[in-house]
Protein backbone atom coordinates (compact mmCIF):
# COMPACT_ATOMS: atom_id res chain seq x y z
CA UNK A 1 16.33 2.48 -21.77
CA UNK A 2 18.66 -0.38 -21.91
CA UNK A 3 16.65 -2.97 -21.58
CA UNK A 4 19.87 -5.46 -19.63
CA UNK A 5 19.49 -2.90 -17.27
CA UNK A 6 18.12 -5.01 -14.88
CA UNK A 7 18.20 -6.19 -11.00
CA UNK A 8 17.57 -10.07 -9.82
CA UNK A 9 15.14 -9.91 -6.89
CA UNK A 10 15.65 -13.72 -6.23
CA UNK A 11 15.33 -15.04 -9.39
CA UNK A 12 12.95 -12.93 -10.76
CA UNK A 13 14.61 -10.10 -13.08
CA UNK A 14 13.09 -6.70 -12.42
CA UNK A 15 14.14 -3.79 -14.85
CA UNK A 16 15.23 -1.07 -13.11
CA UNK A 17 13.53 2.14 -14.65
CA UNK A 18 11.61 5.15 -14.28
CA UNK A 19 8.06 5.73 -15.34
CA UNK A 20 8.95 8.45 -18.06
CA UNK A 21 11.34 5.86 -19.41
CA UNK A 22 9.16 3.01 -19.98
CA UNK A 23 6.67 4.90 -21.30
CA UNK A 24 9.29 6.49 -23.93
CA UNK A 25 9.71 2.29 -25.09
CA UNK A 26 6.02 1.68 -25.64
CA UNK A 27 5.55 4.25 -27.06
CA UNK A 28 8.45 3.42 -29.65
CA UNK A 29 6.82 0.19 -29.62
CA UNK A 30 3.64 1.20 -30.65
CA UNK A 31 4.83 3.74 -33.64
CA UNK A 32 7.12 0.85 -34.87
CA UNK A 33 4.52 -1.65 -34.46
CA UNK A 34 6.45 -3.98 -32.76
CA UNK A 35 5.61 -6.36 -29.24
CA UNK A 36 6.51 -6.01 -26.25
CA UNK A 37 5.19 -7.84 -22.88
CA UNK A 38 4.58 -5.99 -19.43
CA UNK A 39 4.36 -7.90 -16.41
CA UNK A 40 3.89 -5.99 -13.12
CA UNK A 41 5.26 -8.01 -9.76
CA UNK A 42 4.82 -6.69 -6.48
CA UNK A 43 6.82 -8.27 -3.51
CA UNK A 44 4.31 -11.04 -2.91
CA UNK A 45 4.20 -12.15 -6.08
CA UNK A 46 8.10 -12.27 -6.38
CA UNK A 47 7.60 -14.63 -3.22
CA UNK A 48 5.13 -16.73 -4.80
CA UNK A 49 7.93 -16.92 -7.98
CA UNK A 50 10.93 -17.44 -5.51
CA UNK A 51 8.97 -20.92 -4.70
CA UNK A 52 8.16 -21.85 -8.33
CA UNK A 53 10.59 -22.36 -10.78
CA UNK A 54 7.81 -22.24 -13.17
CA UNK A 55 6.53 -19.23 -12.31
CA UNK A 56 9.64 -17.29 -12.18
CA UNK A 57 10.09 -18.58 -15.94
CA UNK A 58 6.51 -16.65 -16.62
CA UNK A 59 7.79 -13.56 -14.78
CA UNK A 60 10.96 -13.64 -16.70
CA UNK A 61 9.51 -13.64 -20.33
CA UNK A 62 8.61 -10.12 -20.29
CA UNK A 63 9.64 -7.79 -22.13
CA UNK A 64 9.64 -5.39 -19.04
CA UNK A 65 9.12 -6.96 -15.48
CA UNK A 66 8.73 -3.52 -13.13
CA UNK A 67 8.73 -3.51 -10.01
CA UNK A 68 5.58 -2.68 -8.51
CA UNK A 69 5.49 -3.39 -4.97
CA UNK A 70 7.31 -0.42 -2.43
CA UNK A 71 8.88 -3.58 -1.33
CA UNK A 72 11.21 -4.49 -3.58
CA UNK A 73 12.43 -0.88 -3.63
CA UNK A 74 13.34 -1.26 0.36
CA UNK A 75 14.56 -4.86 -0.50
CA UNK A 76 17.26 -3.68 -3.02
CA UNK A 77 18.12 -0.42 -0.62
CA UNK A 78 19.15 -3.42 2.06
CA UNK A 79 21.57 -4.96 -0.39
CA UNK A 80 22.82 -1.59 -1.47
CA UNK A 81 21.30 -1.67 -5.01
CA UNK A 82 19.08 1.22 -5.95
CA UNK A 83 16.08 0.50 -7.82
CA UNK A 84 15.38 4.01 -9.62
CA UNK A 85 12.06 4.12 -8.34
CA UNK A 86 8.77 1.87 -7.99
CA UNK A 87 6.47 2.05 -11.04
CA UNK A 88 3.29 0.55 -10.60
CA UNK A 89 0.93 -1.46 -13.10
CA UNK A 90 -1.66 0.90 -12.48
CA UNK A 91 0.18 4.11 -13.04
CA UNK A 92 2.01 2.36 -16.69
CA UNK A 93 -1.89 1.47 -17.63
CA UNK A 94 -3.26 5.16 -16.77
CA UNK A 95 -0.22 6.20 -19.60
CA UNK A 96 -0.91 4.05 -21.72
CA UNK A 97 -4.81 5.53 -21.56
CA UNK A 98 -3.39 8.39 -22.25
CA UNK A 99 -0.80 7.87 -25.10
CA UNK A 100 -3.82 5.90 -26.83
CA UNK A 101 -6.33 8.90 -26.69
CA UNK A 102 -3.73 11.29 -28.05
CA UNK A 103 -3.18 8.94 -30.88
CA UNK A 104 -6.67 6.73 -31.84
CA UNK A 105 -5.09 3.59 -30.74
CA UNK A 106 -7.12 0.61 -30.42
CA UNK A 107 -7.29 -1.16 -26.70
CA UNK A 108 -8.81 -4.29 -25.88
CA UNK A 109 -9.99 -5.31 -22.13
CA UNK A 110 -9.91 -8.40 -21.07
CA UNK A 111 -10.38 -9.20 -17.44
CA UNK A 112 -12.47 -8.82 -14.52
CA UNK A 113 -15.94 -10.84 -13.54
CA UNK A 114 -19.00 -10.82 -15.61
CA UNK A 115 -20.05 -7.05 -17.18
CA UNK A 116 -17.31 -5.57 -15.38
CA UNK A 117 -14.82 -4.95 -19.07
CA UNK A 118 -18.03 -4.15 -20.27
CA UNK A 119 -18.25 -1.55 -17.57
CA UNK A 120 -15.39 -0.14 -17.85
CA UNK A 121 -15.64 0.40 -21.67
CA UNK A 122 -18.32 2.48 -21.20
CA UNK A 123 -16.70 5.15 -18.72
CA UNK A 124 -13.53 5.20 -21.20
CA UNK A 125 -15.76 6.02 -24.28
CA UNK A 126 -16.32 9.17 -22.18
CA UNK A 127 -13.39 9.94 -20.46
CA UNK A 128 -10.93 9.08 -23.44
CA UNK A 129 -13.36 9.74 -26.58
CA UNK A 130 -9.93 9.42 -28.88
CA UNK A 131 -9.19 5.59 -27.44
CA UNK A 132 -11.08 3.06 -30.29
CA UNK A 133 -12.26 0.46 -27.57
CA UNK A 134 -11.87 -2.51 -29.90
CA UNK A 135 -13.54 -4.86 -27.78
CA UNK A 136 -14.13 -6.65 -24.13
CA UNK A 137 -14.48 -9.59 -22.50
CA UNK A 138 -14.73 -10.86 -18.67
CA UNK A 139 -11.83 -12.95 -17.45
CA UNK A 140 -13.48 -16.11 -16.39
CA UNK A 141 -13.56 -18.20 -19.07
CA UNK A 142 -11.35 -21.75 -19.37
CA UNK A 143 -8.51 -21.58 -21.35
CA UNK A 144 -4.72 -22.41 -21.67
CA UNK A 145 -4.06 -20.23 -18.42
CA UNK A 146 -6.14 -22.18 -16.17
CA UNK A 147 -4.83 -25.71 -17.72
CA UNK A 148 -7.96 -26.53 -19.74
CA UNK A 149 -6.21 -26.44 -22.82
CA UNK A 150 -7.47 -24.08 -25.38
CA UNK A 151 -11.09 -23.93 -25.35
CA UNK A 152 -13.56 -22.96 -27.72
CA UNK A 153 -14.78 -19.77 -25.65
CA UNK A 154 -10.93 -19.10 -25.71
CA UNK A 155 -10.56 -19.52 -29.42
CA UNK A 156 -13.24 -17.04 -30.04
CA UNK A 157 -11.63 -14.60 -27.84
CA UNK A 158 -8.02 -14.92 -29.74
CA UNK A 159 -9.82 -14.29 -32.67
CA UNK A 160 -11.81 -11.73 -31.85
CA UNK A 161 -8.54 -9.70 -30.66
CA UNK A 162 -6.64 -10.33 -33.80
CA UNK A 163 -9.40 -10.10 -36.40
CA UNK A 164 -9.54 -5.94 -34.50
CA UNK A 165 -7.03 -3.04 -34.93
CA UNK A 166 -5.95 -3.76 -31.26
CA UNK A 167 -3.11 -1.88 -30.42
CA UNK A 168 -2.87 -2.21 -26.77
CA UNK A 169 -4.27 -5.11 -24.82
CA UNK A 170 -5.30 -5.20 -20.98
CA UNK A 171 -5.38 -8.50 -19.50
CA UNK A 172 -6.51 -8.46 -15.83
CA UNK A 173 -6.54 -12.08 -14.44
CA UNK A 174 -4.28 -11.81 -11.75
CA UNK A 175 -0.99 -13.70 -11.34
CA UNK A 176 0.22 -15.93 -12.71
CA UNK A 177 -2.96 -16.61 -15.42
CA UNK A 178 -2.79 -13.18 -16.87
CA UNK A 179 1.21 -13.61 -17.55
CA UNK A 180 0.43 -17.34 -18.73
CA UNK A 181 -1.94 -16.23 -21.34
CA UNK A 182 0.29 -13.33 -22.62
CA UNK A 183 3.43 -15.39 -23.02
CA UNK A 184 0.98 -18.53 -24.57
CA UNK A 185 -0.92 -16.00 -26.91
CA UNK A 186 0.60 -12.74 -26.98
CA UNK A 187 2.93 -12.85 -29.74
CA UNK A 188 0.03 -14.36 -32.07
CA UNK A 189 -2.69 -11.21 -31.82
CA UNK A 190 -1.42 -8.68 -33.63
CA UNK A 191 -1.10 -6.41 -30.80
CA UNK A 192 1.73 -4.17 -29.70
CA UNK A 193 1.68 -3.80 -25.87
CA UNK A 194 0.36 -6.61 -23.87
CA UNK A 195 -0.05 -5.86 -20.17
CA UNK A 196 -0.84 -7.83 -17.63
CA UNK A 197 -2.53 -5.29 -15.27
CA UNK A 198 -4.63 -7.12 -12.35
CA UNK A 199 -7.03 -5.27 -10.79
CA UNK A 200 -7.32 -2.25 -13.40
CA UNK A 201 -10.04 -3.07 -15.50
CA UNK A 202 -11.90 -3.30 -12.04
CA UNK A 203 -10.73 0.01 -11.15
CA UNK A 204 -11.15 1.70 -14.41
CA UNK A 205 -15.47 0.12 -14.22
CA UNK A 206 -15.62 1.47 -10.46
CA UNK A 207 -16.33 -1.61 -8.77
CA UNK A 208 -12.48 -0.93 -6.97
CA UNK A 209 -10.84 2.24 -5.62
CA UNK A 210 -7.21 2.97 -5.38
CA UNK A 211 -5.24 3.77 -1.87
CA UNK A 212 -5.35 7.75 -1.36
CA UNK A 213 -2.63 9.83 -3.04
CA UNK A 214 -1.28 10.63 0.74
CA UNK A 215 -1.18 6.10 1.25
CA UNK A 216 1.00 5.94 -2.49
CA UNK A 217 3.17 8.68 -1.67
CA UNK A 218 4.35 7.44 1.59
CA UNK A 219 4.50 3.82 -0.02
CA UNK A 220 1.61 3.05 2.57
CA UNK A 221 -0.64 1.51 -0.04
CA UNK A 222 -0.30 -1.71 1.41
CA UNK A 223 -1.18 -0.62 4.75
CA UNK A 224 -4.41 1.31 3.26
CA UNK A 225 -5.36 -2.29 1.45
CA UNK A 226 -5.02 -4.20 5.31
CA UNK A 227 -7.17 -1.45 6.88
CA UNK A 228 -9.81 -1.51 4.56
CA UNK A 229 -9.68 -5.37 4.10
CA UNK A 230 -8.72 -6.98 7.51
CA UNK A 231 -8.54 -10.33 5.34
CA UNK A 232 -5.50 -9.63 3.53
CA UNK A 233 -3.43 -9.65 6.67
CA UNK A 234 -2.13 -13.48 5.88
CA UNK A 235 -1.02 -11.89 2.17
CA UNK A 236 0.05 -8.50 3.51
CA UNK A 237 2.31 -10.72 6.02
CA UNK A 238 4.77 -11.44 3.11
CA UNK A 239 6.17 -8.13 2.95
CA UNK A 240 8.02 -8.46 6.60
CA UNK A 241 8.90 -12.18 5.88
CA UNK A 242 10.26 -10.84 2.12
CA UNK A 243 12.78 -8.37 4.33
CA UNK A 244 14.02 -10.69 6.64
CA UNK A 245 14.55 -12.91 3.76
CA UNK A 246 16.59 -10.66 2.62
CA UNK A 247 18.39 -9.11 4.93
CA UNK A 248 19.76 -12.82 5.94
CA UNK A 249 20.82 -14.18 2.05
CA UNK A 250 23.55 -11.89 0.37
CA UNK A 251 22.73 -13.03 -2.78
CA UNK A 252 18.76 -12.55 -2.80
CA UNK A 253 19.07 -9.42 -4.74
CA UNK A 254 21.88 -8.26 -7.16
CA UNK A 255 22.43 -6.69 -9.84
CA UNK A 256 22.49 -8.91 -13.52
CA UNK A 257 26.01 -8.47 -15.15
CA UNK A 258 26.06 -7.61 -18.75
CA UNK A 259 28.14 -9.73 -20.84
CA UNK A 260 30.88 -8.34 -23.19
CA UNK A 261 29.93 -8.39 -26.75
């Protein structure tokens, strides 16, 4: 996968891929023991980044910025740019679960509230008994992603993570504070795919379930979250305002031109 193959979704630049070919470059990755970043936008969070200069920097440091959200995929098809398909945060993690167990990789989890990593280490022992589960910690902790600086609860944490044979880390803060603390500290672990994976580790412990194949497949999801949480109608409202948006600016999403070497 060429990795300049990539669309701008207003300033944010989304690599336009397949699952099976992502997957193919980690797993390169993690043979030749390189790093690579994975950030996972969805359409509201390419909104929030079309508003913040700073943000969209964040976005943009990853190695691979996919597009996660059904609505960038309809976005593009307005311009007339097809995005090869949506591939989710979710679906890269569940492959990366995989590729570990086949192989005795180590994975770090780092996210979620209070015995909830811990959680979620224990059902992986036993559905992946090849992963090494090289450690966990809850996400809510001060540190250089919430603007505290780097804290001493943080520092132990860093530490931790490199002093293990971590090959893959899971960070699940949420955007932006999961793709702050993987650009701030990701480089400096010793780790070989960093991805910054939201809800997962919540998923992964139980305490959150995943739209219905039928809602994913139809690229309903969104519509599955609303119904079963009235109280993300002011978030879910993005999504229409993201298509109007644009539908009315010719240059909101094009394609990035690679330069001549």
């Amino acid at each position: 996968m060429d990795r300049a193959d990539k669309v701008d979704i207003f300033g944010v630049e989304i690599q336009n891929t397949t699952l099976s070919e992502l997957v193919g470059e980690l797993e390169k990755a993690l043979e030749n023991q390189s790093f690579c970043k994975v950030f996972t936008p969805n359409t509201e969070i390419v909104m929030a980044a079309k508003r913040s200069d700073r943000l969209k920097r964040e976005l943009n440091k990853g190695t691979y910025v996919i597009p996660d959200g059904i609505g960038l995929i309809h976005g593009a098809k307005i311009r007339g740019i097809s995005l090869k398909e949506r591939v989710t945060g979710y679906d890269t993690s569940m492959e990366l679960l995989r590729i570990a167990n086949q192989n005795g990789y180590g994975l770090y989890l780092l996210g979620g509230k209070e015995g909830i990593a811990e959680e979620a280490r224990k059902k992986l022992q036993k559905d992946y008994p090849g992963i090494r589960i090289t450690g966990c910690h809850h996400g809510y902790f001060k540190g250089s992603h919430t603007g505290d600086g780097v804290t001493s609860e943080e520092q132990a944490i860093i530490n931790e993570i490199k002093d293990s044979p971590t090959d893959i880390l899971f960070v699940g803060f949420g955007f932006p504070r999961q793709e702050i603390w993987i650009n701030t500290h990701g480089e400096n672990l010793g780790v070989h795919v960093a991805i910054g994976n939201g809800g997962v580790i919540d998923i992964l412990a139980g305490q959150a379930k995943r739209a219905p194949d039928i809602f994913i497949r139809l690229g309903l999801e969104w519509l599955y979250r609303l119904v079963t949480n009235p109280s993300r109608i002011k978030r879910q409202a993005v999504l229409p305002l993201f298509l109007v948006e644009v539908a009315l600016k010719r240059n909101s999403i094009h394609k990035i031109i690679k330069e001549d070497k």
